[in-house]
PDB file of N, CA and C in Angstrom:
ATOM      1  N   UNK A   1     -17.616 -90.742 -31.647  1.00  0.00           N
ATOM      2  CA  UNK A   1     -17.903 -89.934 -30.480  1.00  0.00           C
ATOM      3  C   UNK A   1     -19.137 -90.456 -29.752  1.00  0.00           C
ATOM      4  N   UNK A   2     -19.340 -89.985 -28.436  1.00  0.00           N
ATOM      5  CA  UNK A   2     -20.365 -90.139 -27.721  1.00  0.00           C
ATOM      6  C   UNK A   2     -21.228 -89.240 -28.106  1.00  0.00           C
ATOM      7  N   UNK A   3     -21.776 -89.285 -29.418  1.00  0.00           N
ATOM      8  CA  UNK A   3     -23.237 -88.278 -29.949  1.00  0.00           C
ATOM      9  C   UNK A   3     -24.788 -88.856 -29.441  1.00  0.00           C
ATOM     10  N   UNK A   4     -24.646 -89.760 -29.046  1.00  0.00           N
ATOM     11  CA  UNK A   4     -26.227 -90.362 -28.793  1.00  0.00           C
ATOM     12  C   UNK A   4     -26.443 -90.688 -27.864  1.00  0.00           C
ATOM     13  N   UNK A   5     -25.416 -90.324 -26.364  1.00  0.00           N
ATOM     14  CA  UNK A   5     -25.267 -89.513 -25.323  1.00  0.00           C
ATOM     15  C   UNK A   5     -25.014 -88.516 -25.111  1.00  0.00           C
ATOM     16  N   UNK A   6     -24.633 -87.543 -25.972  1.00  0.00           N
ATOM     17  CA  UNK A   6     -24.810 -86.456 -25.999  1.00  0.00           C
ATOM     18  C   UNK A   6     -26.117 -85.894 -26.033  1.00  0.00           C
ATOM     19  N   UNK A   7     -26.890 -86.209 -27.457  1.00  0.00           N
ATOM     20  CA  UNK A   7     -27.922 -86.130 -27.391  1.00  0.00           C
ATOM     21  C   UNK A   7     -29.293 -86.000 -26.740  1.00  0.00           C
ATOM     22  N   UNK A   8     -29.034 -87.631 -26.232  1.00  0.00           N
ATOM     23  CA  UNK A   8     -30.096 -87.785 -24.844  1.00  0.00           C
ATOM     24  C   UNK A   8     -30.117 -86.779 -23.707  1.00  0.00           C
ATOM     25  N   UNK A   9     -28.666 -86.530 -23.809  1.00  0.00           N
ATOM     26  CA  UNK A   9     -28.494 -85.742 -22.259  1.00  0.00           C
ATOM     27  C   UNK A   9     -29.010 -84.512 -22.637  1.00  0.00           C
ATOM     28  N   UNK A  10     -28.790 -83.680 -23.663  1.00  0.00           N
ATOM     29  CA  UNK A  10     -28.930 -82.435 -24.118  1.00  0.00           C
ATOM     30  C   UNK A  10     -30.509 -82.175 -24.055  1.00  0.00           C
ATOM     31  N   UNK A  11     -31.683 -83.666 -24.619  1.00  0.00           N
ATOM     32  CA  UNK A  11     -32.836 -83.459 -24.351  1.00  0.00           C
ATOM     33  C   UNK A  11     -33.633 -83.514 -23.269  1.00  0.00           C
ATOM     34  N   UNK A  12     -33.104 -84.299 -22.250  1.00  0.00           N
ATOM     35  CA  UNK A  12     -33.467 -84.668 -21.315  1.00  0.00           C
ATOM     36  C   UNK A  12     -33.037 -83.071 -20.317  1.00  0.00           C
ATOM     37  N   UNK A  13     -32.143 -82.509 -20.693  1.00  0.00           N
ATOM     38  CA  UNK A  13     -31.904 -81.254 -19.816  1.00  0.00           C
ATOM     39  C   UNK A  13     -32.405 -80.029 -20.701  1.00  0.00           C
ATOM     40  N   UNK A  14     -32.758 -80.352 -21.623  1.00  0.00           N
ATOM     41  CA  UNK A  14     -33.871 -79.024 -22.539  1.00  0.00           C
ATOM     42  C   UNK A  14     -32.539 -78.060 -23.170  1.00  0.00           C
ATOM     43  N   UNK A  15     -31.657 -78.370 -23.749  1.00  0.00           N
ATOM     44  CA  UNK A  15     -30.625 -77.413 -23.948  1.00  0.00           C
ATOM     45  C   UNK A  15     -30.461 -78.328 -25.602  1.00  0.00           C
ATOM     46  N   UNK A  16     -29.923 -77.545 -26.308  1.00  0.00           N
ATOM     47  CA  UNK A  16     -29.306 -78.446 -27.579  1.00  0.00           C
ATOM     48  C   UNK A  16     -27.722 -79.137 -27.394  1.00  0.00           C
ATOM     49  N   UNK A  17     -27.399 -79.739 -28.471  1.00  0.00           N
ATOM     50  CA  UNK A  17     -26.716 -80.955 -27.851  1.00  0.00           C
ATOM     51  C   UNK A  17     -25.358 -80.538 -27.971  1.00  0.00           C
ATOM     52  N   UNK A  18     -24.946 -79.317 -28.750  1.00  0.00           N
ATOM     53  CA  UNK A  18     -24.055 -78.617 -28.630  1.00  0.00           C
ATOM     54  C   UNK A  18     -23.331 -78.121 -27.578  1.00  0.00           C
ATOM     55  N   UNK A  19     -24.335 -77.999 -26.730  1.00  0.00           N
ATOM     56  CA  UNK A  19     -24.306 -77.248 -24.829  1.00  0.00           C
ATOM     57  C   UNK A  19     -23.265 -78.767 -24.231  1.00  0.00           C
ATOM     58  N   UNK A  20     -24.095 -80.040 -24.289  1.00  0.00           N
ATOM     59  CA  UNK A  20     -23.221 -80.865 -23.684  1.00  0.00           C
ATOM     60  C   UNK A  20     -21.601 -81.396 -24.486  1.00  0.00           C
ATOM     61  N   UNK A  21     -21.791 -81.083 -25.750  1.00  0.00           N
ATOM     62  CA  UNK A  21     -20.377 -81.278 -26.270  1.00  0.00           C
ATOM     63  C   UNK A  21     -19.348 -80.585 -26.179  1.00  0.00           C
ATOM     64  N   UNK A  22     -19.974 -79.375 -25.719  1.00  0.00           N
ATOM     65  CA  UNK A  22     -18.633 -78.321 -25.495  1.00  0.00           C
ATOM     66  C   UNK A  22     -18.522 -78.762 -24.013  1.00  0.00           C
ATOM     67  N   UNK A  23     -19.493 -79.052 -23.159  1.00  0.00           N
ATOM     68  CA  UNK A  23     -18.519 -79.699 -21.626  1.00  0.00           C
ATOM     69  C   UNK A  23     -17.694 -80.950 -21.935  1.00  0.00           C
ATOM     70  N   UNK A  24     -17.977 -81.727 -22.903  1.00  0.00           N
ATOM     71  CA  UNK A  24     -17.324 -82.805 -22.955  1.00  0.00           C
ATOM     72  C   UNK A  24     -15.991 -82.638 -23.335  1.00  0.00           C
ATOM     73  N   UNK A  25     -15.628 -81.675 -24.214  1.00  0.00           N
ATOM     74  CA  UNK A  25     -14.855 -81.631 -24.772  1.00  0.00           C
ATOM     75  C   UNK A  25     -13.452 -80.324 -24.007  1.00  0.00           C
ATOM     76  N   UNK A  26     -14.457 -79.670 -23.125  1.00  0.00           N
ATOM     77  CA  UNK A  26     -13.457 -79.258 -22.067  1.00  0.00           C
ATOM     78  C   UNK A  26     -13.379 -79.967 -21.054  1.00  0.00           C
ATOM     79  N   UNK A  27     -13.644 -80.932 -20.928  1.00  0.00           N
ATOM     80  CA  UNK A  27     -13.377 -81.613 -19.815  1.00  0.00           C
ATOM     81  C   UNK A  27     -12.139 -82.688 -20.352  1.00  0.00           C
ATOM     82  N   UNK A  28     -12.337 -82.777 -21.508  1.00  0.00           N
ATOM     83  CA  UNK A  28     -11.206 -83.636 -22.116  1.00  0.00           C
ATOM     84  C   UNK A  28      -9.776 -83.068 -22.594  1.00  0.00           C
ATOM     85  N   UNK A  29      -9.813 -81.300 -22.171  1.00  0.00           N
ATOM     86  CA  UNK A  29      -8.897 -80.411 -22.558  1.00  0.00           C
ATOM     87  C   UNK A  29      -8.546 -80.029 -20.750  1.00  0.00           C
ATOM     88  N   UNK A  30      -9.614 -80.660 -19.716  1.00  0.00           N
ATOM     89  CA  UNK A  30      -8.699 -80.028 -18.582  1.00  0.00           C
ATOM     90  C   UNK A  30      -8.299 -81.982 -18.128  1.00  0.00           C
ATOM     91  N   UNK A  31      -8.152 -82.763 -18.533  1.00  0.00           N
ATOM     92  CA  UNK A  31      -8.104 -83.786 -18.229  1.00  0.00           C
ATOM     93  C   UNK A  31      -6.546 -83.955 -19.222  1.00  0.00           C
ATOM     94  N   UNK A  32      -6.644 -82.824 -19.658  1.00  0.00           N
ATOM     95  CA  UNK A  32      -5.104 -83.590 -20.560  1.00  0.00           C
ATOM     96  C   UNK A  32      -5.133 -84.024 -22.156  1.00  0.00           C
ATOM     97  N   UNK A  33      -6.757 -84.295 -22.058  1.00  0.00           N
ATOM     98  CA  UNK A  33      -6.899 -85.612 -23.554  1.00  0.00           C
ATOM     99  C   UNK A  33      -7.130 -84.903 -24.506  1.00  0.00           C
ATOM    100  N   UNK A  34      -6.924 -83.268 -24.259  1.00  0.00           N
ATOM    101  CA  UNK A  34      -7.087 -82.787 -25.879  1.00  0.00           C
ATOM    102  C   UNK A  34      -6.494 -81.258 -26.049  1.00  0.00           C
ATOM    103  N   UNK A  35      -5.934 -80.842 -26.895  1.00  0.00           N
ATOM    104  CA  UNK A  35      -5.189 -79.863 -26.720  1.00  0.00           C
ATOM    105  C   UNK A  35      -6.174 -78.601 -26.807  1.00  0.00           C
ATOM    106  N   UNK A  36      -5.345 -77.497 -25.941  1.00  0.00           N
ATOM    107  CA  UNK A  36      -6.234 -76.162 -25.689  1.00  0.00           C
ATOM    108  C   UNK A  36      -6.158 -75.909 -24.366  1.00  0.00           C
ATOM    109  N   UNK A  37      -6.944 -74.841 -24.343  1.00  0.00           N
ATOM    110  CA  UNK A  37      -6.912 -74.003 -22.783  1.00  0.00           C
ATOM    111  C   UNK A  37      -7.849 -74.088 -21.693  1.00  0.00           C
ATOM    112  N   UNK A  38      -7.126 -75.266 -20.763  1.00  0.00           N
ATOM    113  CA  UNK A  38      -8.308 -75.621 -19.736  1.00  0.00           C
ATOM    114  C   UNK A  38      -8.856 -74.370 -19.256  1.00  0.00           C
ATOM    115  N   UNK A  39      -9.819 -75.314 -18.112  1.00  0.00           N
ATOM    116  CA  UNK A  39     -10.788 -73.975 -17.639  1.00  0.00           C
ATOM    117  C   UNK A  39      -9.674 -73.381 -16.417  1.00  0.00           C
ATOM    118  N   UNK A  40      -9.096 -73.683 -16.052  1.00  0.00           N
ATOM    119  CA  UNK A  40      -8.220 -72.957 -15.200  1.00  0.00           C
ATOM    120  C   UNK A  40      -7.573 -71.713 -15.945  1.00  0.00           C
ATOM    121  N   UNK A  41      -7.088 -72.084 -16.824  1.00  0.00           N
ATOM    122  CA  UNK A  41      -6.613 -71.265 -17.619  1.00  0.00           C
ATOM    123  C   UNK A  41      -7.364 -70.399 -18.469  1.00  0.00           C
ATOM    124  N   UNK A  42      -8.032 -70.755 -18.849  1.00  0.00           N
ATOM    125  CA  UNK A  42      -9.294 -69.866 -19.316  1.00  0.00           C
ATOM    126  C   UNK A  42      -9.758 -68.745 -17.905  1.00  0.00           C
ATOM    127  N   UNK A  43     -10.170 -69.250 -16.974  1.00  0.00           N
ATOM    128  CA  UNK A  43     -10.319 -68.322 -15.974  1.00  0.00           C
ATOM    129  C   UNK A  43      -9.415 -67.308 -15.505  1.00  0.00           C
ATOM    130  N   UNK A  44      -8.207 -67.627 -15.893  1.00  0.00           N
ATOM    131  CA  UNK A  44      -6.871 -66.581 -15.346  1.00  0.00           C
ATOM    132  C   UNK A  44      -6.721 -65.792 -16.395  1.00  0.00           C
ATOM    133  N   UNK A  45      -7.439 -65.965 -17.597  1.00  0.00           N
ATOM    134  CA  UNK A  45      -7.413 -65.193 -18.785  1.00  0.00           C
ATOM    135  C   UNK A  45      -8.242 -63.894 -18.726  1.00  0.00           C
ATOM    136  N   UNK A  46      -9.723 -64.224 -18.432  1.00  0.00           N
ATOM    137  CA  UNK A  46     -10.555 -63.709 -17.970  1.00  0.00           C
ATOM    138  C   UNK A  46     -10.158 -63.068 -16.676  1.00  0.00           C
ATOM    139  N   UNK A  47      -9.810 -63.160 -15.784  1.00  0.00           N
ATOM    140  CA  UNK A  47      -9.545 -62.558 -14.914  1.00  0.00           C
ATOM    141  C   UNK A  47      -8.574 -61.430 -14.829  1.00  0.00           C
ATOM    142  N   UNK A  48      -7.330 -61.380 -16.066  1.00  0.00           N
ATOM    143  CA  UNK A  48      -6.603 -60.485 -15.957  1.00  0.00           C
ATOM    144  C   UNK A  48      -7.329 -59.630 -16.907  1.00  0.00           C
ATOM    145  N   UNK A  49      -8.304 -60.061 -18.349  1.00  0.00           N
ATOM    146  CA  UNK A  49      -8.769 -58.596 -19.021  1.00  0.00           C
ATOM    147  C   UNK A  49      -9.635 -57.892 -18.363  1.00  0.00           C
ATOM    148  N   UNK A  50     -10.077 -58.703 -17.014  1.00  0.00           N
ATOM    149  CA  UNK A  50     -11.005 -57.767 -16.186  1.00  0.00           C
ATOM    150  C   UNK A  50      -9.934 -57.034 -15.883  1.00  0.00           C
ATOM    151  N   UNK A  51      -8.795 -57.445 -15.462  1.00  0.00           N
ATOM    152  CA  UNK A  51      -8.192 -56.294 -14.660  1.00  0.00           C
ATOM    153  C   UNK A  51      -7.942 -54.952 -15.306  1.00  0.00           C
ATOM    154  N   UNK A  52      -7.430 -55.381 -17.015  1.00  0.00           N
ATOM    155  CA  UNK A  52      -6.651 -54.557 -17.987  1.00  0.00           C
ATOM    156  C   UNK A  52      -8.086 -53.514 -17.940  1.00  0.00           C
ATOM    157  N   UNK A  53      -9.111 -54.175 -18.217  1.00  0.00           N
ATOM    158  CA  UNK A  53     -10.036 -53.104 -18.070  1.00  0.00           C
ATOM    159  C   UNK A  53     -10.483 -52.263 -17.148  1.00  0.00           C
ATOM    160  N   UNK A  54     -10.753 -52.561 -15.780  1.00  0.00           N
ATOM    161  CA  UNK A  54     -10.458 -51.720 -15.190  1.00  0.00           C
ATOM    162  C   UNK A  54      -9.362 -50.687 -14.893  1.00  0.00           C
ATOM    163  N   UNK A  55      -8.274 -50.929 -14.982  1.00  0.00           N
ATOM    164  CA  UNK A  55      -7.065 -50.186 -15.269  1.00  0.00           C
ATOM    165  C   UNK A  55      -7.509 -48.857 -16.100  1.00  0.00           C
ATOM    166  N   UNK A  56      -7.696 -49.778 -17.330  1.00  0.00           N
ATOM    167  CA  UNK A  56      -8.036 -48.247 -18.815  1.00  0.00           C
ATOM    168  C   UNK A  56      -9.434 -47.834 -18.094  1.00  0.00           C
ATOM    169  N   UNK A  57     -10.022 -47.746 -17.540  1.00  0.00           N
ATOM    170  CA  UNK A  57     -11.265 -47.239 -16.858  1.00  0.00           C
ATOM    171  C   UNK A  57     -10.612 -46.428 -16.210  1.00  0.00           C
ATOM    172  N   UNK A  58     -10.104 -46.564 -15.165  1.00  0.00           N
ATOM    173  CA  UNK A  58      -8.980 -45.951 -14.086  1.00  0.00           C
ATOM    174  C   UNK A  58      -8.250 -44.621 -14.916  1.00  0.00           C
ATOM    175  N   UNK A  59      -7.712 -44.791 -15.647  1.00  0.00           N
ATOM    176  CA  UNK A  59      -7.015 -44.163 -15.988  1.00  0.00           C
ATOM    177  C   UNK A  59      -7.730 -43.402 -17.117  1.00  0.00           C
ATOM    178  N   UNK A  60      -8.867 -43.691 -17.654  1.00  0.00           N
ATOM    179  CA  UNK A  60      -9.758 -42.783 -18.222  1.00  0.00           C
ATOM    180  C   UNK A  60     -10.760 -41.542 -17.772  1.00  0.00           C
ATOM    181  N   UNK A  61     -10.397 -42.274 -16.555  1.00  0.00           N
ATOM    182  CA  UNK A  61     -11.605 -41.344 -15.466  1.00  0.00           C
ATOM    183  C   UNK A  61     -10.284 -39.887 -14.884  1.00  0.00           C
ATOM    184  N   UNK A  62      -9.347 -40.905 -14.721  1.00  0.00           N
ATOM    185  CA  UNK A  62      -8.069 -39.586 -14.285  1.00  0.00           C
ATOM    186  C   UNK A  62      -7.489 -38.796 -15.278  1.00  0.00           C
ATOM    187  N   UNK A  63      -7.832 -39.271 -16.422  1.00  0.00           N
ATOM    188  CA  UNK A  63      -7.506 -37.942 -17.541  1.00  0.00           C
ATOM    189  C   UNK A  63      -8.586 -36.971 -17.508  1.00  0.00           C
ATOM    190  N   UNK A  64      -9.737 -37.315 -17.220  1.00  0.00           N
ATOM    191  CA  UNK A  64     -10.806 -36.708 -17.202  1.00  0.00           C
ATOM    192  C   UNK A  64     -10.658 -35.807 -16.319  1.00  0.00           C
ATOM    193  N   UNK A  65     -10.724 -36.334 -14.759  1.00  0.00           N
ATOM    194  CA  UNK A  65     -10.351 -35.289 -13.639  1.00  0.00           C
ATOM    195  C   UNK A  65      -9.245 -34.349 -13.615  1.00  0.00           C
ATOM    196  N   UNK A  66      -8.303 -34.569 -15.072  1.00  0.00           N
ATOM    197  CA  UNK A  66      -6.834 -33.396 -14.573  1.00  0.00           C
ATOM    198  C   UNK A  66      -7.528 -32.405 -15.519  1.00  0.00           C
ATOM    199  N   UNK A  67      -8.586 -33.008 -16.328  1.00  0.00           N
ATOM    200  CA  UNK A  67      -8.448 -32.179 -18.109  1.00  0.00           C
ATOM    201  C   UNK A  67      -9.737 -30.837 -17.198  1.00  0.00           C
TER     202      UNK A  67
END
């Protein structure tokens, strides 16, 4: 692996080197080169449990108002 570019980069931007391997490694999952859930997909994920949650919010608040 690229660990001793990882590295550098991770110190040079004050973060540990973990921070730049997980971009590397989604970038190699939205590029195709590694299996898992790009960030596109990751975002549409996130985006619908926002919805689910608001929903059960919604509908928590209207049991409230009939009760």
């Amino acid at each position: 692996m690229q660990w001793a570019a990882v590295e550098s980069t991770a110190s040079k931007i004050g973060c540990t080197a973990e921070t730049p391997r997980r971009w590397v490694r989604q970038a190699e999952r939205d590029q195709g080169l590694r299996e898992g859930p790009t960030t596109a997909e990751r975002q549409r994920v996130q985006a619908l449990e926002h919805e689910v949650r608001k929903r059960r919010n919604a509908e928590l608040v209207h049991e409230i108002e009939l009760a």
